[in-house]
C-alpha atoms as a PDB file:
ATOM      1  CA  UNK A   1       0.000   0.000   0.000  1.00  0.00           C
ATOM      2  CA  UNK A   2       1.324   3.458  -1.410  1.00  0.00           C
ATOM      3  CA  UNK A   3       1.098   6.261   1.391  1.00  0.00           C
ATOM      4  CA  UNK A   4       0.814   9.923  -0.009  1.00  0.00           C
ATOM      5  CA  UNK A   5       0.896  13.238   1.669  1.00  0.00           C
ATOM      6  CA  UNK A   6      -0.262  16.847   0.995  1.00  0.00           C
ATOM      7  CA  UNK A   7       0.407  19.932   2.894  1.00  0.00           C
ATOM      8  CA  UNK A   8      -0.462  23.048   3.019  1.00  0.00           C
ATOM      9  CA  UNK A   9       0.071  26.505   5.294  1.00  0.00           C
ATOM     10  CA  UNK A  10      -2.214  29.529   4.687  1.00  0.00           C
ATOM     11  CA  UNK A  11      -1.688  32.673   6.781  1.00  0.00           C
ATOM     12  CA  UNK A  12      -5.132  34.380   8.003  1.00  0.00           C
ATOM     13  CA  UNK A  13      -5.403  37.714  10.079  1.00  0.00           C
ATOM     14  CA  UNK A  14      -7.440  36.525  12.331  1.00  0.00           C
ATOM     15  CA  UNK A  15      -6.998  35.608  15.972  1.00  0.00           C
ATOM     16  CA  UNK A  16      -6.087  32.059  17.584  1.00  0.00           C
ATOM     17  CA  UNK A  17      -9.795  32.218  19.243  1.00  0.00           C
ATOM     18  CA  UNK A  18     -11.678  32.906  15.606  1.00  0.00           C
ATOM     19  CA  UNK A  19      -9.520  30.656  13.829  1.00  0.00           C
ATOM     20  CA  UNK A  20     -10.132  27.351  16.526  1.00  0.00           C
ATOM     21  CA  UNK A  21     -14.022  28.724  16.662  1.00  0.00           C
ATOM     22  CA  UNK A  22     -14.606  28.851  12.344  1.00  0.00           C
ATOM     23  CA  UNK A  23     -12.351  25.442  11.609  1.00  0.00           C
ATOM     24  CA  UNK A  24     -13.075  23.419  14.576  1.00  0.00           C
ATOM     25  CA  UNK A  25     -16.561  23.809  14.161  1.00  0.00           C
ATOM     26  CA  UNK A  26     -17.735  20.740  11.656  1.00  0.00           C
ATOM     27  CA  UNK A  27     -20.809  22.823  10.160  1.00  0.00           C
ATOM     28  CA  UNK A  28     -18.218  25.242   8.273  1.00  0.00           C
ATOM     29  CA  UNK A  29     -17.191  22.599   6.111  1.00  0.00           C
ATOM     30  CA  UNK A  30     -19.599  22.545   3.787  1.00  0.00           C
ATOM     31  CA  UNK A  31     -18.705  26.440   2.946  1.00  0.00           C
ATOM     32  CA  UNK A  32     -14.951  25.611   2.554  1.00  0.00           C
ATOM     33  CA  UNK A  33     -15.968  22.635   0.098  1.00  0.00           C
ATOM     34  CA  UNK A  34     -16.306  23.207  -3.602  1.00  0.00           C
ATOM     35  CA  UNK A  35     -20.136  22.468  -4.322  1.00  0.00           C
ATOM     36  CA  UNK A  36     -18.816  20.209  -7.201  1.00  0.00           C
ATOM     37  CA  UNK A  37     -18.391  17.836  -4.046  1.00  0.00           C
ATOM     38  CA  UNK A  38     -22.346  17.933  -3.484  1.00  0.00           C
ATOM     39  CA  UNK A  39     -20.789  17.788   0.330  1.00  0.00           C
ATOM     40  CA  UNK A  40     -23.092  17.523   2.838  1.00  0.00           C
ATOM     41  CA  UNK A  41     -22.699  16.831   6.942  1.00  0.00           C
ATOM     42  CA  UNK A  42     -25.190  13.945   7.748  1.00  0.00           C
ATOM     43  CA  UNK A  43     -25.189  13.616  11.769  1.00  0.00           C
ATOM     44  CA  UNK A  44     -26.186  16.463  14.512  1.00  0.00           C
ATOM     45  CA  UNK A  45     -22.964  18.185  15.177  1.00  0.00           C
ATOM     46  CA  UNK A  46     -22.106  19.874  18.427  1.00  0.00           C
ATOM     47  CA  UNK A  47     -20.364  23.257  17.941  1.00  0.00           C
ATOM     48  CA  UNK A  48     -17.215  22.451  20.301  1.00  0.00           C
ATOM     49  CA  UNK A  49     -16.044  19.053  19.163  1.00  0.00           C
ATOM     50  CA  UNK A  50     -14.158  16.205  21.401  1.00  0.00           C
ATOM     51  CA  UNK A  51     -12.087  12.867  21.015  1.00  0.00           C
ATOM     52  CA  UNK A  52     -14.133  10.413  19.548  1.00  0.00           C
ATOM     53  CA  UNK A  53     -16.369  12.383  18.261  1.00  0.00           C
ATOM     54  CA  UNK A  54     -17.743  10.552  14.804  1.00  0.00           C
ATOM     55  CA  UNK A  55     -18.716  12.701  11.979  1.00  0.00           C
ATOM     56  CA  UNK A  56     -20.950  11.272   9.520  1.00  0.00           C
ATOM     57  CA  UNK A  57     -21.114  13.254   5.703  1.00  0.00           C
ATOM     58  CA  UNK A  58     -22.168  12.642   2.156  1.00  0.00           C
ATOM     59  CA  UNK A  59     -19.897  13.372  -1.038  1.00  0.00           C
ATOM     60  CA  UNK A  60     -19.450  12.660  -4.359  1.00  0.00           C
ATOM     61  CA  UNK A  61     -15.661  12.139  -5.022  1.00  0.00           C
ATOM     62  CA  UNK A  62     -15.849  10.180  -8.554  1.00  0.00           C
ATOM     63  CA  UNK A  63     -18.877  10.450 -11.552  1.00  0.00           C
ATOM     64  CA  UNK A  64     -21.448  11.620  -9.414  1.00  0.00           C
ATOM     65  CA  UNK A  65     -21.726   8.685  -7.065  1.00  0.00           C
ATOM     66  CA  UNK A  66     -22.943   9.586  -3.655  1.00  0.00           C
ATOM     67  CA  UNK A  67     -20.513   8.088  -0.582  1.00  0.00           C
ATOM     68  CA  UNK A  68     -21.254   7.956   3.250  1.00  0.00           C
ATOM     69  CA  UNK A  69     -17.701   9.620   4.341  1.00  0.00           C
ATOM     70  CA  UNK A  70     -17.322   9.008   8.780  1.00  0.00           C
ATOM     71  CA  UNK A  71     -14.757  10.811  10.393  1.00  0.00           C
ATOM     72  CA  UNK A  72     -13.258  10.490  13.970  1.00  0.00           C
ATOM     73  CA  UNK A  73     -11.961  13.404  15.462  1.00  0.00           C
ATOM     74  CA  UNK A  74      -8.994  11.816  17.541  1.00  0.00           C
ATOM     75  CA  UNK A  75      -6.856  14.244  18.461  1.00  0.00           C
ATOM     76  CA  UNK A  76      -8.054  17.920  20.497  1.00  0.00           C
ATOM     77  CA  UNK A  77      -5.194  20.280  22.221  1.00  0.00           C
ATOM     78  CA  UNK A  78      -7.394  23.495  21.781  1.00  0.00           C
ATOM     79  CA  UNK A  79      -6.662  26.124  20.169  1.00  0.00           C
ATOM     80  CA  UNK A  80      -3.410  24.468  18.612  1.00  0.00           C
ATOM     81  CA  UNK A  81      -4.685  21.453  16.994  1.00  0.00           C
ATOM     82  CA  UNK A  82      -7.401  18.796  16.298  1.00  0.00           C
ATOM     83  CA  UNK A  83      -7.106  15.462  13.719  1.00  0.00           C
ATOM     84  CA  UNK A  84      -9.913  13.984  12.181  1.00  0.00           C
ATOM     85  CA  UNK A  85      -9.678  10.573  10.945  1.00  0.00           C
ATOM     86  CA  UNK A  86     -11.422   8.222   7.844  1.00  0.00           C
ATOM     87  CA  UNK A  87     -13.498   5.303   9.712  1.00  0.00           C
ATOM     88  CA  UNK A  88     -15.762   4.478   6.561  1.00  0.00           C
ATOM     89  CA  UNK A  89     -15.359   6.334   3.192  1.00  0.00           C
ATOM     90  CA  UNK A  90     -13.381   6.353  -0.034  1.00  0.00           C
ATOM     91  CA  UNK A  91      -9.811   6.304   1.290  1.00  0.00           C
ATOM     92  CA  UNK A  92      -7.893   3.126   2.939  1.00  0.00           C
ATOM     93  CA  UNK A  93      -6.260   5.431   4.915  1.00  0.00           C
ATOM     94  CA  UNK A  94      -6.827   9.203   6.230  1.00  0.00           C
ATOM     95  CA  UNK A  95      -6.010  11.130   8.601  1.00  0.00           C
ATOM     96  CA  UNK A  96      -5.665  15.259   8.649  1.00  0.00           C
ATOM     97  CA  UNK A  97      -4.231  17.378  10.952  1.00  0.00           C
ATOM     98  CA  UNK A  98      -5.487  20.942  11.615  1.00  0.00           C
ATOM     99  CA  UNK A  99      -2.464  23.183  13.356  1.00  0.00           C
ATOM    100  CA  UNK A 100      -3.007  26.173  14.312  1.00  0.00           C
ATOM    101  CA  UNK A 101      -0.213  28.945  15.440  1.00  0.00           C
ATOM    102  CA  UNK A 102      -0.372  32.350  16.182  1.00  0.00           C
ATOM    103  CA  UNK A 103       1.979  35.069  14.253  1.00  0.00           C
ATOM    104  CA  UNK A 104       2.561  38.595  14.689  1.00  0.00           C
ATOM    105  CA  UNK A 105       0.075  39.366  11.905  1.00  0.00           C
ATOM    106  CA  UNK A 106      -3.257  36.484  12.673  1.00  0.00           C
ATOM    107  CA  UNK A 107      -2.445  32.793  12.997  1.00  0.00           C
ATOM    108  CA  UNK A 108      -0.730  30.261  10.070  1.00  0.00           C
ATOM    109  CA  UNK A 109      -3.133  27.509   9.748  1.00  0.00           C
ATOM    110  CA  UNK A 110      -1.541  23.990   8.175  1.00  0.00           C
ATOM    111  CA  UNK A 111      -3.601  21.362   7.247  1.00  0.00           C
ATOM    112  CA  UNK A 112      -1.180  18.040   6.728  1.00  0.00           C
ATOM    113  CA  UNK A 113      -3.061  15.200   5.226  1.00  0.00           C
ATOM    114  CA  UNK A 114      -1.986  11.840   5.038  1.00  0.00           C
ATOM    115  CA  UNK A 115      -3.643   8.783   2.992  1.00  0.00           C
ATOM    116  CA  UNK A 116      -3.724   5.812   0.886  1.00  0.00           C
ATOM    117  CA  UNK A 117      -6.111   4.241  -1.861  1.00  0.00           C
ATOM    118  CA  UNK A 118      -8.000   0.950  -1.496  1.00  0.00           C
ATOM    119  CA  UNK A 119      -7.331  -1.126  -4.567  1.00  0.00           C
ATOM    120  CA  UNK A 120      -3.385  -1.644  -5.195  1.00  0.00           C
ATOM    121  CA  UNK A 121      -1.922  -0.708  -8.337  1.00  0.00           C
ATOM    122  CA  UNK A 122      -5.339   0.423  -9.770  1.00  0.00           C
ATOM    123  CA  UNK A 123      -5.570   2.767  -6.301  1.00  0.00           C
ATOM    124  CA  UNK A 124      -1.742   4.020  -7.534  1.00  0.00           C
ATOM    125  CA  UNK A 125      -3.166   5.002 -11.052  1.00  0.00           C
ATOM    126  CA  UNK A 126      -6.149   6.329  -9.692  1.00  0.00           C
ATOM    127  CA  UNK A 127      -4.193   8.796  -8.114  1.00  0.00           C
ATOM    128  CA  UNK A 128      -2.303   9.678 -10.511  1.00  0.00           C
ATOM    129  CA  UNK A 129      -5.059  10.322 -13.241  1.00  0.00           C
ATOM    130  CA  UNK A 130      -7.178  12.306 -10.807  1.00  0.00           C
ATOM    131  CA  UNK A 131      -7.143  11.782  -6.957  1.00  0.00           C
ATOM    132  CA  UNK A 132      -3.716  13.554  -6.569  1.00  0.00           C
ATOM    133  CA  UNK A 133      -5.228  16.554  -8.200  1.00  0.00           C
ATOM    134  CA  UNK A 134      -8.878  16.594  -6.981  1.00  0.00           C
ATOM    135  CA  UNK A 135      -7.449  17.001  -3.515  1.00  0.00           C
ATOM    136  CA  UNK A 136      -5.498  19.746  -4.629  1.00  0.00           C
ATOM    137  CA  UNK A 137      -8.289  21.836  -6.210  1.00  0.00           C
ATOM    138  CA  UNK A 138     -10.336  21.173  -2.984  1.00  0.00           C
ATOM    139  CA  UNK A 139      -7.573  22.987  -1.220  1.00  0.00           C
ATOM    140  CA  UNK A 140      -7.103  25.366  -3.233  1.00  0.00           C
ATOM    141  CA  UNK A 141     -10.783  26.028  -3.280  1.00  0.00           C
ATOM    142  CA  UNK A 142     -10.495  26.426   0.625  1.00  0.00           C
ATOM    143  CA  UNK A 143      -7.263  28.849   0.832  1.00  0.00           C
ATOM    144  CA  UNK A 144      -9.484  31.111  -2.278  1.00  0.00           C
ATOM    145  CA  UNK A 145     -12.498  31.058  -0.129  1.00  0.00           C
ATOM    146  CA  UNK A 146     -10.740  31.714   3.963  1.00  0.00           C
ATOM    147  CA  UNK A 147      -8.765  33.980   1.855  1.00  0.00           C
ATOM    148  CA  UNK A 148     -11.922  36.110   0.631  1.00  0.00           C
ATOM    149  CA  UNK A 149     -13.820  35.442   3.911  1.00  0.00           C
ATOM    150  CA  UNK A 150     -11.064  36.462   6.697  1.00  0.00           C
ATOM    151  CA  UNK A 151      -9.435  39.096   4.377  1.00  0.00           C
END
């Protein structure tokens, strides 16, 4: 099984308190997810979240085909950091880290995402052909859009 990473670092002039509040907050998703995604959170979500706390959503990733995507958030130091982790969805393997530090000028905000493909080989050339880039245009899509909203 191949393992593949993607990060990225956006700086926001905002503080450490309205960063945590807008990212750690699992109803803002949806606005920082291009609507090609048709994504959509499926369980009651409480606006603080916790360890363990399981995320259910609805996407479609590939030709339209709706997925059930559930996420475990397993990881909370507030403000500085929370991971949320695959437990059903289209990945073998996913986990994403949200870190959060504060600068002279707002906080840098890094998302670090590491996964592999079901499937083997045809998992490999999947990602090459299109995964690879479909997650970067989704975060691309979400450094445009914090960049618009916190500017």
């Amino acid at each position: 099984m191949k393992f593949y990473s993607l990060e990225r670092t956006q700086l926001l002039p905002i503080s450490l308190t309205q960063g945590w509040k807008f990212f750690s907050n699992p109803a803002n998703l949806a606005e920082i997810t291009p609507s090609w995604l048709e994504f959509k959170v499926r369980s009651k979500v409480p606006e603080k979240i916790y360890p363990g706390l399981l995320i259910s959503y609805q996407v479609k990733p590939l030709l339209g085909i709706t997925m059930k995507w559930v996420t475990e958030i397993s990881e909370v130091q507030e403000p500085y950091f929370f991971v949320d982790e695959q437990k059903l969805g289209p990945y073998h393997f996913w986990r994403h880290q949200h870190v959060f530090k504060p600068t002279n000028n707002g906080i840098e905000m890094r998302d670090i995402v590491n996964y592999s493909l079901p499937l083997g080989l045809l998992g490999q050339l999947a990602h090459g052909l299109f995964v690879s880039q479909q997650l970067k245009e989704i975060f691309d899509f979400r450094y445009q859009v914090l960049s618009k909203k916190f500017d």
